[in-house]
Protein backbone atom coordinates (compact mmCIF):
# COMPACT_ATOMS: atom_id res chain seq x y z
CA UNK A 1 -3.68 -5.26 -7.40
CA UNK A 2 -4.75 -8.59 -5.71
CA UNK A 3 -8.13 -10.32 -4.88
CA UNK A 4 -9.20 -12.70 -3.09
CA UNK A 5 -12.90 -14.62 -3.74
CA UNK A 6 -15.89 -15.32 -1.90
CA UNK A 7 -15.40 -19.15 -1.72
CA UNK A 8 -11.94 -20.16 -1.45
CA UNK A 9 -10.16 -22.18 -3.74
CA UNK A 10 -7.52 -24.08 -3.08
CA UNK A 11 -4.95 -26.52 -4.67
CA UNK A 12 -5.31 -29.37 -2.35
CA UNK A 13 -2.36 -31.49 -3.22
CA UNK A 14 -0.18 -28.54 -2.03
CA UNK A 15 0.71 -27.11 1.24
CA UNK A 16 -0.19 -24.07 2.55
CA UNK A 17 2.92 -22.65 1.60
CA UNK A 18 3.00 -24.00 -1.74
CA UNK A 19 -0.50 -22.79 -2.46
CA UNK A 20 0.58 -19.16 -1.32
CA UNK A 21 3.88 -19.52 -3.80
CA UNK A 22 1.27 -19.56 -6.61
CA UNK A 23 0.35 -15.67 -5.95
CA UNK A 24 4.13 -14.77 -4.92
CA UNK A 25 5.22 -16.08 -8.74
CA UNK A 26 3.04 -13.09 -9.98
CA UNK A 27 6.46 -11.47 -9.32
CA UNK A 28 8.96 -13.65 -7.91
CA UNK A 29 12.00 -14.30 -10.17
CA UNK A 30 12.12 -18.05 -9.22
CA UNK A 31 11.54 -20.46 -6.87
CA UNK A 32 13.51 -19.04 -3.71
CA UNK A 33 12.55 -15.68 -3.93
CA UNK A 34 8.55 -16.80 -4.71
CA UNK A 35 9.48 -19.18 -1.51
CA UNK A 36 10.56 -16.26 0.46
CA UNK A 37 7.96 -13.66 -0.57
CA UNK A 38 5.29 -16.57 0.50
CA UNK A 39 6.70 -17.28 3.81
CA UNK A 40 6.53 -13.40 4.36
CA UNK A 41 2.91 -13.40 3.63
CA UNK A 42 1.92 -16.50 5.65
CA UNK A 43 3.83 -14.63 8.59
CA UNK A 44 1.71 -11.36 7.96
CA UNK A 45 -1.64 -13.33 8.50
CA UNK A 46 -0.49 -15.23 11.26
CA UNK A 47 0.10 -18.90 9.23
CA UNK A 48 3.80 -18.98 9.03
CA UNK A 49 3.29 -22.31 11.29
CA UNK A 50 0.67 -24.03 8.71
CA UNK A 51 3.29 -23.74 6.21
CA UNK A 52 3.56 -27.48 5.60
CA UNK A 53 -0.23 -28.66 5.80
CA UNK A 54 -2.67 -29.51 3.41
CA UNK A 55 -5.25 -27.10 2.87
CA UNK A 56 -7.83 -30.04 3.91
CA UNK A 57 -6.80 -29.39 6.89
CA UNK A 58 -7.57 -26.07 7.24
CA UNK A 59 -10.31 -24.19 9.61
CA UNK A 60 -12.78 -21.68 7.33
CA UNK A 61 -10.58 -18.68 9.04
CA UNK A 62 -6.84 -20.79 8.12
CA UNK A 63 -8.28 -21.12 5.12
CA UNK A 64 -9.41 -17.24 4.63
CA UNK A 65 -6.13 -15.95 5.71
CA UNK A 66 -4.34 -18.74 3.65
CA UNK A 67 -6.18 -17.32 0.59
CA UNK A 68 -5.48 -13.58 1.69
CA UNK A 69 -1.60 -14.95 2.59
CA UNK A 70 -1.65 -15.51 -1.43
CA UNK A 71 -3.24 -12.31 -2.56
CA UNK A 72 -0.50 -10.18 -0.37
CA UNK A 73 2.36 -12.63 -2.22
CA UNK A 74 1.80 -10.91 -5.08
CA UNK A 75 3.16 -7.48 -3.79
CA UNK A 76 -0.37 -5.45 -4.23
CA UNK A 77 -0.74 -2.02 -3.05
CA UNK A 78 -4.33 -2.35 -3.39
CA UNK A 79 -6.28 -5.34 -2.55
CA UNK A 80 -10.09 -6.41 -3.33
CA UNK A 81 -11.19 -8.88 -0.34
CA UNK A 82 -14.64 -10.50 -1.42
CA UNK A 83 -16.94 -11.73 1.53
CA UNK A 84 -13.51 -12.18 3.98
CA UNK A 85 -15.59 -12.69 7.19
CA UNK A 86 -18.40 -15.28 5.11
CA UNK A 87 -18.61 -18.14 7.56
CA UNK A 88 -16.22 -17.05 10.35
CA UNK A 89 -17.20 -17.23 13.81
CA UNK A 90 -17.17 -13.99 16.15
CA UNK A 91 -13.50 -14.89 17.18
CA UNK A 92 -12.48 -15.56 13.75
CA UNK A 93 -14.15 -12.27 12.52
CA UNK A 94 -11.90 -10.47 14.90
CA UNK A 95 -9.13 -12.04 13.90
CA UNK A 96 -9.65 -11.24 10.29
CA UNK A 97 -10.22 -7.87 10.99
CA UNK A 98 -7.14 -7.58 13.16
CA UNK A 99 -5.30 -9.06 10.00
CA UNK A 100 -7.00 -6.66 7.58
CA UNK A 101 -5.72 -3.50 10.11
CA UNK A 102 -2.50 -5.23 9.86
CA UNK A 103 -2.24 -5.12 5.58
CA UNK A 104 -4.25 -1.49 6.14
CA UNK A 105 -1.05 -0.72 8.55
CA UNK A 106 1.21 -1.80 5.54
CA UNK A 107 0.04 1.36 3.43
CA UNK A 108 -1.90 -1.63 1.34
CA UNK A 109 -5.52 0.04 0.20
CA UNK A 110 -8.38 -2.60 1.14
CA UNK A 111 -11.51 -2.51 -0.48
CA UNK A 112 -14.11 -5.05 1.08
CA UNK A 113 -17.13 -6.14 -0.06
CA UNK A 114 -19.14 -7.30 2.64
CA UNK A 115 -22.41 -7.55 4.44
CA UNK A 116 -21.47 -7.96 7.87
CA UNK A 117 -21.74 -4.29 8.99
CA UNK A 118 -20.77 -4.44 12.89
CA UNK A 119 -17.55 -5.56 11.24
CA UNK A 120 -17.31 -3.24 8.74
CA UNK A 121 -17.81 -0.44 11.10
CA UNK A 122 -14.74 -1.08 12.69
CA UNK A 123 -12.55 -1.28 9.30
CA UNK A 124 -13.77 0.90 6.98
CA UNK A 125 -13.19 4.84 6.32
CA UNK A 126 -15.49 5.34 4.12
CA UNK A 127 -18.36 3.13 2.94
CA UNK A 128 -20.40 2.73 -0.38
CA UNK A 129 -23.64 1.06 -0.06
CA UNK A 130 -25.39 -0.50 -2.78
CA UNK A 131 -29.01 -2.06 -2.80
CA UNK A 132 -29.86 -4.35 -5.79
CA UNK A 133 -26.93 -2.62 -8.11
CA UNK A 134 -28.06 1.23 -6.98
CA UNK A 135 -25.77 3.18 -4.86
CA UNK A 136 -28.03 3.92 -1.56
CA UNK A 137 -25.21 5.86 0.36
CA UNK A 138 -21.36 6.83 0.35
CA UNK A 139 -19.33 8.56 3.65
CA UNK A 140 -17.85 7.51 6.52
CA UNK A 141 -20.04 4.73 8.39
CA UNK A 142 -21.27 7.02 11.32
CA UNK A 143 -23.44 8.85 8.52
CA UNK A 144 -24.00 6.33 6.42
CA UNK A 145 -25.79 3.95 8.75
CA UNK A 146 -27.94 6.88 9.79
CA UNK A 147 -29.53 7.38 6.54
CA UNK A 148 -33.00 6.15 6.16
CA UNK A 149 -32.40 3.96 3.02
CA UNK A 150 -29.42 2.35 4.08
CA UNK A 151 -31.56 1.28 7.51
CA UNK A 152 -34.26 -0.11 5.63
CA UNK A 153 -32.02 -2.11 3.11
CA UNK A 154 -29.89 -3.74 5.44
CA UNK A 155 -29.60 -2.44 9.42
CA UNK A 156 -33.06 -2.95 10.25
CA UNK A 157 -35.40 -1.19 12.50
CA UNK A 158 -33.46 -2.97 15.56
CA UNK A 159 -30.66 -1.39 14.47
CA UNK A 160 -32.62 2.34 13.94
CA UNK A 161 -33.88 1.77 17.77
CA UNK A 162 -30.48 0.57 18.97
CA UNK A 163 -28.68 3.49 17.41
CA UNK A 164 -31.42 5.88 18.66
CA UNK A 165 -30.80 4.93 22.06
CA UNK A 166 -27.25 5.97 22.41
């Protein structure tokens, strides 16, 4: 299992590359093979050309995938992605989530925690809502958003109108 956190962390004396090594020494038997497996994952999020920056240097989104790049070094088959579109623009949203489809593509199980639902709408199979630590609602998103307590909690009314009109 691998995670990755709401606010990134990084080890900013390192490059990219070396910062994703830390994750692939979870089970890398030394240095090349850790070097390897973390040259892999940078190429699976689309970073395999940051590999020798700083993390400094890094866009919110380089930075996102650099951090999920780290988390898929480790060889998970299941991975817990905290917040992964938190301060992403709309382009860098769909990049994410064409990254996430990618690791989903893998066979790698992805549970998100998130609150941007357009976004999660086009991941997710299933979705669990929770409202202040009480589960409000679990199915697939098309009847989850319908249900009264989930709209009030966090769609809206817009979103009860918008949905109505289709």
């Amino acid at each position: 299992m691998g995670r990755t956190f709401q606010v990134v962390r990084t080890f900013p004396h390192l490059t990219v590359l070396e910062n994703v090594m830390v994750g692939a020494f979870v089970r890398a038997s030394g240095v090349e093979v850790g070097r390897g497996m973390a040259r892999a994952a940078l190429a699976q999020v689309g970073l395999a050309g940051r590999a020798d920056a700083l993390p400094g240097g890094l866009t919110t989104l380089e930075l996102r995938l650099m951090e999920l790049a780290r988390c898929l070094a480790t060889g998970p088959r299941l991975v817990l992605l905290d917040e992964p579109l938190a301060g992403l623009s709309g382009d860098g949203v769909a990049v994410m989530i064409e990254v996430i489809r990618g690791v989903r593509a893998r066979g790698v199980t992805v549970v998100i925690i998130e609150h941007t639902m357009q976004a999660l709408l086009r991941l997710a199979d299933r979705l669990v809502v929770l409202d202040q630590g009480r589960q409000l609602a679990e199915g697939a998103p098309g009847s989850v958003t319908q249900q009264p307590a989930v709209i009030e909690a966090y769609l809206g009314k817009r979103w009860l109108a918008r949905a109505g009109a289709r």
